[in-house]
Each structure stands twice: as C-alpha cells, then as structure tokens.
Protein backbone atom coordinates (compact mmCIF):
# COMPACT_ATOMS: atom_id res chain seq x y z
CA UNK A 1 0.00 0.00 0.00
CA UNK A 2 1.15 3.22 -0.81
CA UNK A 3 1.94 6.24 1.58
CA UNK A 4 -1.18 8.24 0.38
CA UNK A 5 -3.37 4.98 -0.94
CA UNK A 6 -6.84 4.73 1.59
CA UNK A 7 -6.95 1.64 3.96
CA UNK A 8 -9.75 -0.18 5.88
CA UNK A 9 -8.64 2.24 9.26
CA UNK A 10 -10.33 5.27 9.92
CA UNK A 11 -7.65 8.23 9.30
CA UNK A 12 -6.76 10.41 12.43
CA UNK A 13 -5.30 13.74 10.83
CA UNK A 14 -2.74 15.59 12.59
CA UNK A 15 -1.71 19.02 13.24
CA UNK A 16 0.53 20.77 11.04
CA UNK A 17 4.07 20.68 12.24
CA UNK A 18 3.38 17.43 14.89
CA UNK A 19 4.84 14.42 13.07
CA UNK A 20 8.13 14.28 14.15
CA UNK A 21 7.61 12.47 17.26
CA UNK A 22 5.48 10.35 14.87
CA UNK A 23 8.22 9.63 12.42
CA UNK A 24 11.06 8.77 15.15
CA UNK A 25 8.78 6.03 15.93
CA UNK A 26 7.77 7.33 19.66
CA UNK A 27 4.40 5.30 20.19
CA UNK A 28 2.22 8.06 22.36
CA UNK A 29 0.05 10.80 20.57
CA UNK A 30 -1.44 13.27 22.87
CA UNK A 31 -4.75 14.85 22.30
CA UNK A 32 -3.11 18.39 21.39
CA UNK A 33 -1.13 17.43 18.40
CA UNK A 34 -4.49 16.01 16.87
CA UNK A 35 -6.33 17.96 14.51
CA UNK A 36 -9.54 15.54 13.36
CA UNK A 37 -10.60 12.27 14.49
CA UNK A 38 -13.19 10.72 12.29
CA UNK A 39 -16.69 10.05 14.16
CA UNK A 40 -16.98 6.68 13.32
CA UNK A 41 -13.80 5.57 14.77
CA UNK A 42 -14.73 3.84 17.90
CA UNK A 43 -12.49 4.10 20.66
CA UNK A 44 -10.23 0.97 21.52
CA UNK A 45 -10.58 0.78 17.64
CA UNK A 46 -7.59 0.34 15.38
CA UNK A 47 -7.15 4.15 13.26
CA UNK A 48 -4.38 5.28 10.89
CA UNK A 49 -2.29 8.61 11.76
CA UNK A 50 -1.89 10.81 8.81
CA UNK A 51 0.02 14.27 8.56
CA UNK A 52 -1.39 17.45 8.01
CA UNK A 53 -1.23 16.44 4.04
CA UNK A 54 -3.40 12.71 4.62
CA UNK A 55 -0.15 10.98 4.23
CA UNK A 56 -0.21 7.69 6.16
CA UNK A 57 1.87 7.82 9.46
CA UNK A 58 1.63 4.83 11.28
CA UNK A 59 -1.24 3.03 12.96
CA UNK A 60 -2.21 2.35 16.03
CA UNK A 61 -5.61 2.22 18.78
CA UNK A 62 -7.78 5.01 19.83
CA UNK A 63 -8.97 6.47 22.92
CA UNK A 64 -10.64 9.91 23.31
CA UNK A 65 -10.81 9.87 26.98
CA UNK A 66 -7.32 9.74 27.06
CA UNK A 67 -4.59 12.81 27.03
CA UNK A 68 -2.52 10.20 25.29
CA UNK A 69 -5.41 9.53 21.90
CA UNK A 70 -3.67 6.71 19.84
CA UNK A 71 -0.93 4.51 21.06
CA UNK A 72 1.36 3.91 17.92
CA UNK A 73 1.47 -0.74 16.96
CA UNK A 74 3.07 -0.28 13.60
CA UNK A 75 4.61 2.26 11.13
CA UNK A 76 4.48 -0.15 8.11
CA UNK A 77 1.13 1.17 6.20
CA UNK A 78 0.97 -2.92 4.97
CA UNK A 79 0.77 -4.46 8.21
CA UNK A 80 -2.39 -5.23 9.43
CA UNK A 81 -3.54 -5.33 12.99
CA UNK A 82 -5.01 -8.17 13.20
CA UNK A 83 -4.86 -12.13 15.15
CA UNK A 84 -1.63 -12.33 13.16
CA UNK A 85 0.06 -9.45 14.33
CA UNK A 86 -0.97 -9.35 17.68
CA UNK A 87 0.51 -13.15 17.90
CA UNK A 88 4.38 -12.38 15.94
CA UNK A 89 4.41 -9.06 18.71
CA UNK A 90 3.79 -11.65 21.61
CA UNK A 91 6.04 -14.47 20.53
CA UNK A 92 8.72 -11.66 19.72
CA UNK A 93 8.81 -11.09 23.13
CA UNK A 94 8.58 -14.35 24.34
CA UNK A 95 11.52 -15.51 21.80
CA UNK A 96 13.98 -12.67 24.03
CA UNK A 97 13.48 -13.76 27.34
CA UNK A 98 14.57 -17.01 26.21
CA UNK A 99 18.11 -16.17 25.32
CA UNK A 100 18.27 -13.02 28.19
CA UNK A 101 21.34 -14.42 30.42
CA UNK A 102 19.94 -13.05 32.98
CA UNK A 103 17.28 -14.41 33.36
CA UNK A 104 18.40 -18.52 32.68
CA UNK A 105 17.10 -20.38 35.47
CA UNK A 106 14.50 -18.03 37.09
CA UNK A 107 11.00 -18.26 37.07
CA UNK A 108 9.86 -14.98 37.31
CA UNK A 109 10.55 -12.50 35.50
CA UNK A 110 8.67 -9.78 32.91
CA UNK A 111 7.48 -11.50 29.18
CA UNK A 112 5.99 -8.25 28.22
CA UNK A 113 7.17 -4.74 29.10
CA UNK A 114 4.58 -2.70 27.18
CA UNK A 115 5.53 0.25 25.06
CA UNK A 116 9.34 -1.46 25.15
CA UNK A 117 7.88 -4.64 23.60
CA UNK A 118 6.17 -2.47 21.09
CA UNK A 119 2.82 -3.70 22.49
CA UNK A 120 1.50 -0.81 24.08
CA UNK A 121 -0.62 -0.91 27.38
CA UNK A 122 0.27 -4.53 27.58
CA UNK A 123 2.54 -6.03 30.90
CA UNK A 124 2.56 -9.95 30.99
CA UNK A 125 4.52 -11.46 34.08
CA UNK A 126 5.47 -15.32 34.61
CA UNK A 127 5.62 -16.37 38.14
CA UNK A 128 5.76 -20.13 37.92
CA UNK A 129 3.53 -21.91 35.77
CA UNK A 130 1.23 -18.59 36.07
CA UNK A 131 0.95 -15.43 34.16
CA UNK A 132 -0.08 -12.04 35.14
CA UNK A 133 -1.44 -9.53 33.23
CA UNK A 134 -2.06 -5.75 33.53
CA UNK A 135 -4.05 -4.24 31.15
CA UNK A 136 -3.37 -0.55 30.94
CA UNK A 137 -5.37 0.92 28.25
CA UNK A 138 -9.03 0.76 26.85
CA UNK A 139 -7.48 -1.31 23.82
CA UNK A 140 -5.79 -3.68 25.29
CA UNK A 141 -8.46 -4.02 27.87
CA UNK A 142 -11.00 -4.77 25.08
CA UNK A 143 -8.74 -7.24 23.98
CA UNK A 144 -7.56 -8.99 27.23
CA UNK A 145 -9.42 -12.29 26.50
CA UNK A 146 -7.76 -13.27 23.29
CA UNK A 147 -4.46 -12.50 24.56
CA UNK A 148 -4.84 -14.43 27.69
CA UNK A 149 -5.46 -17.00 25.67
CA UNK A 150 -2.79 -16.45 23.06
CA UNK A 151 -0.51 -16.46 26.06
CA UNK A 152 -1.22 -20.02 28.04
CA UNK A 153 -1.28 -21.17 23.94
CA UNK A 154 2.25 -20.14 23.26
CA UNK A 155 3.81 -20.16 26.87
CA UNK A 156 2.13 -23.71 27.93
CA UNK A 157 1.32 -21.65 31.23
CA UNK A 158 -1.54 -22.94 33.50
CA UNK A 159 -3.40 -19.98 33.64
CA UNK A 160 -3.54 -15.86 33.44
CA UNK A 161 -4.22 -13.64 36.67
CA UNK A 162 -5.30 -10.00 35.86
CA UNK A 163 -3.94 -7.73 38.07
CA UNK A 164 -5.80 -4.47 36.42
CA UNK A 165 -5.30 -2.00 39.94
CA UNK A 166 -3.13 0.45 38.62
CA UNK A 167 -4.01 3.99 38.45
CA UNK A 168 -3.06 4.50 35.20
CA UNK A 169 -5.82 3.27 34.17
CA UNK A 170 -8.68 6.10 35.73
CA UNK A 171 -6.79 8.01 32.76
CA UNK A 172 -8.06 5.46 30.21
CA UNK A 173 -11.67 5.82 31.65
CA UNK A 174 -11.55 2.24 33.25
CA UNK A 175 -11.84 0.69 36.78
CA UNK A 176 -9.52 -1.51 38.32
CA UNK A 177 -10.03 -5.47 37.62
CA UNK A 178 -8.26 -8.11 39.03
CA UNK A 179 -9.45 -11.51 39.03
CA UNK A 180 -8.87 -15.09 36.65
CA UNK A 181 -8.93 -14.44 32.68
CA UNK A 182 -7.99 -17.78 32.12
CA UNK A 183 -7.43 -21.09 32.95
CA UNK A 184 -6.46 -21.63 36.97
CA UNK A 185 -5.04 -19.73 40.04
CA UNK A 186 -3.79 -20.26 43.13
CA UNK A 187 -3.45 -17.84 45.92
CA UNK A 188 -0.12 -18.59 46.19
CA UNK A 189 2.72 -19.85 43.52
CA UNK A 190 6.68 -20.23 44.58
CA UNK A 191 9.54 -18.91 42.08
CA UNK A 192 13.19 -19.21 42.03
CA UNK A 193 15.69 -16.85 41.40
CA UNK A 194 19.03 -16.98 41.68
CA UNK A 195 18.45 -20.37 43.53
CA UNK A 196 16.19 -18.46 46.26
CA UNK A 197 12.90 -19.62 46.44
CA UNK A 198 10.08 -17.03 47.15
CA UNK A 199 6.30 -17.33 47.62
CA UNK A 200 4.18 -14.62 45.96
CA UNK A 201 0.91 -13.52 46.28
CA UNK A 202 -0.76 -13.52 42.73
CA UNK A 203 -4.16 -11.95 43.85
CA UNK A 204 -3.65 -9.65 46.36
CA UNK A 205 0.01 -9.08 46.14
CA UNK A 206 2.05 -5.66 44.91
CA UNK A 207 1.83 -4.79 41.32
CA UNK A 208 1.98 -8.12 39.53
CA UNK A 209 3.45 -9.92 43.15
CA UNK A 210 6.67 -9.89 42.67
CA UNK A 211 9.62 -7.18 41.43
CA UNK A 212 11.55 -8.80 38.75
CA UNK A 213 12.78 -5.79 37.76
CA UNK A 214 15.17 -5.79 40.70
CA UNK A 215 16.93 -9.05 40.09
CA UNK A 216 20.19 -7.80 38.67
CA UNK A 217 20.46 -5.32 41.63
CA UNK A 218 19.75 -7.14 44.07
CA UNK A 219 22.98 -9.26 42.82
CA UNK A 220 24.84 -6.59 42.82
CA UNK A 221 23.35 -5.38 46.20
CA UNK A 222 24.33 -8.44 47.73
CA UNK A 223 27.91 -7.90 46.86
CA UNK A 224 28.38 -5.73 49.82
CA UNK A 225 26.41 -7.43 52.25
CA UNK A 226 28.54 -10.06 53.58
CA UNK A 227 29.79 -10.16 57.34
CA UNK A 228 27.24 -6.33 57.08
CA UNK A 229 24.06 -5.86 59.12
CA UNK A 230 21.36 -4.72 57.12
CA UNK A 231 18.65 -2.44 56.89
CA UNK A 232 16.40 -3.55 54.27
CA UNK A 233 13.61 -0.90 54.27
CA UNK A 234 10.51 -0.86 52.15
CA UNK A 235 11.15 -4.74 52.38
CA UNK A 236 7.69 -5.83 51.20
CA UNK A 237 8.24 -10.00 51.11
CA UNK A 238 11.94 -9.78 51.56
CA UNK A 239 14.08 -10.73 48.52
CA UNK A 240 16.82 -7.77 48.79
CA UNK A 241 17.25 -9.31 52.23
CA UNK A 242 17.35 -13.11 51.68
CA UNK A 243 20.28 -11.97 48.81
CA UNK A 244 22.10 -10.27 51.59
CA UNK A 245 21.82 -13.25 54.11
CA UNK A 246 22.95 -16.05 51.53
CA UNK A 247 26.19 -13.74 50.50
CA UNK A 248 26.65 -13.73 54.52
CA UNK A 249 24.97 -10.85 56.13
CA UNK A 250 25.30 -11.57 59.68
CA UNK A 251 21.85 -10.01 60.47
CA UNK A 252 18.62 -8.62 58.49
CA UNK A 253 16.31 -6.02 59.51
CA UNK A 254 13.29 -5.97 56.98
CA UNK A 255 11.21 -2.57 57.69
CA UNK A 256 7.71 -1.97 55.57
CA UNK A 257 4.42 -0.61 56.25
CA UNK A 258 2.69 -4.22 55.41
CA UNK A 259 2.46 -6.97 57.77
CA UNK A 260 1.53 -8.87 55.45
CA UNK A 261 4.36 -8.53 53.34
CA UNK A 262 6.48 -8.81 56.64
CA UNK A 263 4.38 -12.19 57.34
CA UNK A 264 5.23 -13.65 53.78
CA UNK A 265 8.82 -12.39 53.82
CA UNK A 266 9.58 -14.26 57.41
CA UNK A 267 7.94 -17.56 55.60
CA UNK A 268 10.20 -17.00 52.72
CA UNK A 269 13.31 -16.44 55.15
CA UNK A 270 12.14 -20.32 56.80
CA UNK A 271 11.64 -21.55 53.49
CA UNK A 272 15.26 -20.86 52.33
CA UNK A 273 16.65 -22.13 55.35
CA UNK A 274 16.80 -19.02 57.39
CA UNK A 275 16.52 -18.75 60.94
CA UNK A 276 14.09 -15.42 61.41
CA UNK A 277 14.74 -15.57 65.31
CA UNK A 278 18.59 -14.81 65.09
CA UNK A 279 19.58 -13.91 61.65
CA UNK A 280 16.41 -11.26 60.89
CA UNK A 281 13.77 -9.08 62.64
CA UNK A 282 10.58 -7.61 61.11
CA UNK A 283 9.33 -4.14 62.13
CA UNK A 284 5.95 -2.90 61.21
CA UNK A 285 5.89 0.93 60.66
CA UNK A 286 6.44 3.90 58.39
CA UNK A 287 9.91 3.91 57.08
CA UNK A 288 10.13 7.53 57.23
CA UNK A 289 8.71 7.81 61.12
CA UNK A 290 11.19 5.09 62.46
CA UNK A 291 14.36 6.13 60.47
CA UNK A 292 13.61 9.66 62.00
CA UNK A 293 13.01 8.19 65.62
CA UNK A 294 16.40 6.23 65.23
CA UNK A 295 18.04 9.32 64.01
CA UNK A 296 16.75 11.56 67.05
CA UNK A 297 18.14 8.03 69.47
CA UNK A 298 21.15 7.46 67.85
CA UNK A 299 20.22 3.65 68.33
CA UNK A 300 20.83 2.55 64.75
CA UNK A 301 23.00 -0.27 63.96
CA UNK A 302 23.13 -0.75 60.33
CA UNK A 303 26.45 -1.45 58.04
CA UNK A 304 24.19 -1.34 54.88
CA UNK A 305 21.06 0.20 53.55
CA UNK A 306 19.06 -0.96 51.18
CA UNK A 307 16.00 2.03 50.29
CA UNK A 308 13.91 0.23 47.78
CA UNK A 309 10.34 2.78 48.08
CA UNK A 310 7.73 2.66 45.99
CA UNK A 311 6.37 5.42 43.58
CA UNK A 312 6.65 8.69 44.81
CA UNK A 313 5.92 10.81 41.76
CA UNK A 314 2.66 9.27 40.35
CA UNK A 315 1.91 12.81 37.86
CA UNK A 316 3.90 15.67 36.73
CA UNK A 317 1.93 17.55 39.83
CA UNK A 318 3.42 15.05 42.06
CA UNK A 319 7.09 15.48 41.28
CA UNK A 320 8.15 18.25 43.62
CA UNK A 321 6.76 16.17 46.36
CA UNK A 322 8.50 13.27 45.27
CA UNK A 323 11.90 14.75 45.15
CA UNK A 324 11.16 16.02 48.45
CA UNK A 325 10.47 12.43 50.07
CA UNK A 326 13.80 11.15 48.30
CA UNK A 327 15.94 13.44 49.78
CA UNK A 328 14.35 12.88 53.26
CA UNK A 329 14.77 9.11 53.50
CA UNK A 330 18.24 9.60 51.97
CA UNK A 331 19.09 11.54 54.57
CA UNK A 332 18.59 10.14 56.89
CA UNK A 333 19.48 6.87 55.87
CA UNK A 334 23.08 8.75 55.49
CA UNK A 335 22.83 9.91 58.77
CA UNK A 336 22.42 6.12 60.57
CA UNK A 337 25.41 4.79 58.75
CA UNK A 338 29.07 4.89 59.84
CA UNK A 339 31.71 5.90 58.20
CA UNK A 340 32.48 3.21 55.21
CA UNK A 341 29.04 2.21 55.36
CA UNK A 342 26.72 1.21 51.85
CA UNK A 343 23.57 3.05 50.95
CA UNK A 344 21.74 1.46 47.61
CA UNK A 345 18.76 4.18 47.38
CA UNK A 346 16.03 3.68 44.16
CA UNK A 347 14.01 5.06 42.54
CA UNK A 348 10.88 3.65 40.39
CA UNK A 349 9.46 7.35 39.48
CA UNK A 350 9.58 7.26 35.75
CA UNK A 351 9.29 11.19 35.74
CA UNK A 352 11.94 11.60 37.78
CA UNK A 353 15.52 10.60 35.41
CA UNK A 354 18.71 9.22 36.77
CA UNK A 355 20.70 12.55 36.76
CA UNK A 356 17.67 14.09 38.83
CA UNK A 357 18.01 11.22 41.37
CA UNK A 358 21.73 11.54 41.31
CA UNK A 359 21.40 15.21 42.00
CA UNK A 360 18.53 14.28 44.88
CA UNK A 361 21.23 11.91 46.90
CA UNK A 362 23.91 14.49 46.81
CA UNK A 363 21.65 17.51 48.46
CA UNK A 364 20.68 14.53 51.05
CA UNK A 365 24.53 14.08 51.51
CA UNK A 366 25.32 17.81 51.58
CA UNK A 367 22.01 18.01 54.33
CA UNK A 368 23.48 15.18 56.28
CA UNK A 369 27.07 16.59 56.03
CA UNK A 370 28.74 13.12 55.03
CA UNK A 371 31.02 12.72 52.19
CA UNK A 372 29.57 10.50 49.65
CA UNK A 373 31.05 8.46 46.73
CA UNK A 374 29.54 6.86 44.28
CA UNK A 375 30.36 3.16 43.78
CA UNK A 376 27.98 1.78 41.21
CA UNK A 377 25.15 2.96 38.55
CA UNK A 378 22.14 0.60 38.61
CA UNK A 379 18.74 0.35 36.02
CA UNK A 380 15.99 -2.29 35.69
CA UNK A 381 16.93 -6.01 34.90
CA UNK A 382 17.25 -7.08 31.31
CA UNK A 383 14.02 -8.22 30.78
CA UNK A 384 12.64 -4.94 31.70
CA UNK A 385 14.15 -3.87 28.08
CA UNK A 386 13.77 0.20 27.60
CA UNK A 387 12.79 0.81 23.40
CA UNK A 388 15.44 3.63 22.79
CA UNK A 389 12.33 5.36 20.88
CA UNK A 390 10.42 5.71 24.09
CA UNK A 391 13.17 6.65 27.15
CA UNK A 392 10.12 6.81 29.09
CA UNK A 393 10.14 3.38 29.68
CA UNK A 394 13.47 4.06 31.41
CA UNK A 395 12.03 4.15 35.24
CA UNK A 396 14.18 2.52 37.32
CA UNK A 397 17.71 4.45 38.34
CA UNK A 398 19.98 3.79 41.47
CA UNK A 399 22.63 4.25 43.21
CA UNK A 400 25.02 2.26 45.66
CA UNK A 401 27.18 5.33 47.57
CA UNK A 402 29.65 4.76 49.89
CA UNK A 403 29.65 6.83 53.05
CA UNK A 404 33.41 8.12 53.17
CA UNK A 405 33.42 10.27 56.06
C-alpha cells in the first residue's frame, strides 16, 4: 500500500508541524497534536495517523478519553492489525526472554514490558507456571481475553491472573479489575531466582506480586552485604534481604508498612533455610517515622542500607513532592550509617531521570554533612528492556554510595 493509498482504518489527521515524534517512531500521541478524528472511529478501535497532508503515518488504537489519543502498533502502512500481528508481537517477546542471560534459570521474571515490547498498554509477568497480566489501556483491555489466551497457547502456562489495579488506568476511563482471565489460580505460587525460592501472592500481592525488575540489583546489592548488618527498608516479602543473608549478612532487619508482606517475607526467610529468630527481625511501621526516631536516638545499627520505596511521583503535579520524600529518607538513611558504610537508594518514578536522582542523593549528603562516593550505577533487569524510541520506559535508576566520612 502506498503512503497516500486509503486503507480499511479510519484516518486520524494531525496538526501541522506534529509528526516528528510520529516519524522517530515514539508510540504516544497526545490529544493536542491532533487535529480531526473521524466520528466513526470507535475508541479501543484500530485508526491510521496521517500528517497534516493525509499521508499515512503509522497506525495504532484510539482512545478519546485519554490525554494520550492513539498509542502507535506499527509504522508499516501494509501491516495489518489483526490475530496475526498481535501473535508475531507476543512471541517476539517471548523468543527474548529465552536467550536473556539473565534471566536462565528463574522463574519470574517480565514476558511483556509494554511500550518497550512495542505492544502498548500490555505487561505480561510469569511467576511459575502462572501469568499475570495488567491491562493498561481501553485497547488492550478490550482485547484482554484473546491474549490471555494467546498467552497459556504459546507459553504452555496454567493460567492468566489480571492484576488491572493500577491507576493509570482512571486516565483510560476504566476501573480496576483483578481476578482469573484464564485457565487456573492459586493464591499462592513459589519462584526461584538466583536459587532463592520465594512465595508470591498472585491476587492480592504488589503490582503483579513480585519485582523482577530488581533481580540484577539485588545481585549486585548483595555484593556488599557479607559479614554487614542490614537495613532492608521498604522490604515488602523480603528478597533484597534473603540476597544479603545467603552472600553472609550476619543479620537482616526488613522494615515496611505491610504486615503482610512482613508475614510472607519471614515464611520465605524459613523456606530458604533461614533462621528469622537470630539472623532477621521484622518491624511494622512507616519507614520515614522510624528512620527519623532512630536518628533523634542514635540507636541505629546498620552497616548497609538498602531504600527500595515505591512510587513517589505518580503525575507531573506530584514530582516536587517526590523529590522532596527522596531526599528525606536519603538523609537520613546517610545519617544512621558509619563511616564506610553502603547506601543502595532507588528510585521507580519514571518522571523523575537518573541525573535528577543523582542530584537528589547528593543535596541529602550535603544536608546530612557526610562525604559521599559513588560506587555503582544501577537500572531495571534485562528483561525490563527500555525501546530507545520511548526513554520513558526508562524508570528505574539507582545508586550504591559509599559513606566516606
């Protein structure tokens, strides 16, 4: 088919001036570089993008009632969306984690990363024999029972868990949904990585249950841990601390909000062999409240740090805030840890980039007065892949600093 040559899509015309984003292949349109969207063009519904001039663009799904209107599948005017593509995109993806290094051995990690798979909207999990989906746009939310079972066809899985709760999607004009798309569940499924066995929640856990995305650093974390007592706040079910106690940690202290996180990560402490009476202790509280009452005691006792908190900056609006709360709970976790002592501090804040954070840590050094030096640079695991036409999907920066003085 030709550039200008009519298809079977309903043509969404944009501004004059707006189709360079287009052209570099970045896969989000917002609503203000639009200039006509033809009526009958359903939302969810598969539309060309044409310049100013009609001349085809790419093509991808529509959504009114989003700021973000089409979310770009394909810039090949020949390629039809249709059972066909939507299978090559999935098996694509599933054909990389197969040969990812990192990931040889482990049975959890990410099949689907969404924009970075160049399938928009679309997150797909394994935990065991078990997938989990998120569904993050009206499209792919239409379309969630064909891929579920397009997945357990070409995966062999036992069954697909939605796990729909994220906010993102009150942007799409949907409700959160989690429940069975297909095949079985249960409540609980155990994974391996690195040798460790965990148990995860599938239906009430965080996110998808478990944070693949941290399996390289926590590796790396590791590294420093052995003979070290550890702080391993914003634990949630442990893993950053069970690394730490197989390299030789002489003591864990997991610290989250969730008892029920702190319940499953003692159980996955026993599990690995673990004594949670003398090698670990769990404390229920708000990391920020009992790293500030510590502070004011002077009773910490910590050799390493790990600071692994969840998303601060949820909006554009939210970002001042956010950088705010980093520098806090960097602070003071500089402040509680001697001289030579290891800090590993994250971020998951896709709005807020790596050279922000890095700038964030040294105004919490410069506020705790402790010289700080940067040991190692650290991102989200390889099957987390970022598209280098969408940086956005980039969200996961940190640091491991070494208090000098």
């Amino acid at each position: 088919m030709s550039r200008h040559q009519v298809s079977d899509y309903p043509a969404v015309r944009l501004k004059a001036g707006r189709e360079k984003p287009v052209r570099q292949q970045h896969p989000w349109i917002f609503s203000g570089a639009i200039a006509a969207i033809p009526a009958e063009a359903a939302d969810g519904a598969i539309v060309d993008v044409c310049d100013a001039h009609g001349a085809f663009l790419a093509r991808g799904y529509l959504n009114r009632r989003s700021q973000i209107q089409v979310r770009l599948l394909t810039w090949d005017a020949a390629e039809p969306i249709d059972a066909a593509f939507w299978r090559r995109r999935v098996q694509a993806a599933l054909d990389l984690r197969a040969v990812l290094p990192e990931v040889q051995g482990c049975t959890a990690l990410r099949l689907i990363n969404a924009e970075n798979d160049f399938l928009p909207g679309l997150t797909v999990d394994r935990l065991g024999d078990f997938l989990v989906m998120q569904a993050g746009t009206l499209a792919i939310d239409q379309r969630k029972q064909e891929l579920a079972s397009l997945l357990l066809g070409l995966t062999g899985c036992r069954g697909v868990i939605e796990r729909s709760d994220m906010a993102v999607r009150k942007l799409e004009g949907l409700s959160a949904q989690s429940g069975v798309l297909a095949g079985a569940s249960p409540a609980r499924v155990e994974v391996v990585e690195d040798g460790l066995v965990f148990a995860v929640d599938l239906l009430h856990g965080q996110k998808t249950g478990f944070y693949s995305d941290q399996r390289a650093n926590r590796r790396r974390v590791a590294a420093y841990c052995a003979g070290k007592r550890v702080l391993n706040a914003f634990s949630y079910t442990g893993a950053f601390a069970l690394h730490a106690l197989r390299s030789g940690a002489t003591h864990v202290t997991n610290l989250d909000s969730s008892l029920d996180a702190l319940t499953l990560a003692e159980a996955n402490l026993r599990r690995n062999g673990f004594d949670p009476d003398r090698q670990a202790e769990n404390i229920v509280g708000d990391v920020f409240q009992v790293l500030r009452d510590w502070d004011a005691a002077g009773a910490a006792d910590f050799d390493v740090i790990i600071l692994d908190p969840p998303k601060f900056a949820q909006n554009q609006a939210a970002v001042e805030r956010a950088l705010r709360g980093y520098k806090e709970i960097n602070r003071l976790a500089l402040r509680l840890l001697p001289p030579g002592g290891v800090l590993a501090t994250f971020s998951c804040s896709g709005l807020v980039s790596a050279d922000l954070f890095q700038k964030v840590i040294f105004g919490a050094a410069v506020d705790a007065n402790r010289a700080v030096q940067v040991l190692e640079t650290l991102r989200q695991s390889a099957d987390h892949p970022v598209a280098l036409t969408f940086p956005e999907g980039e969200y996961l920066k940190g640091l491991i600093v070494r208090v000098a003085t």
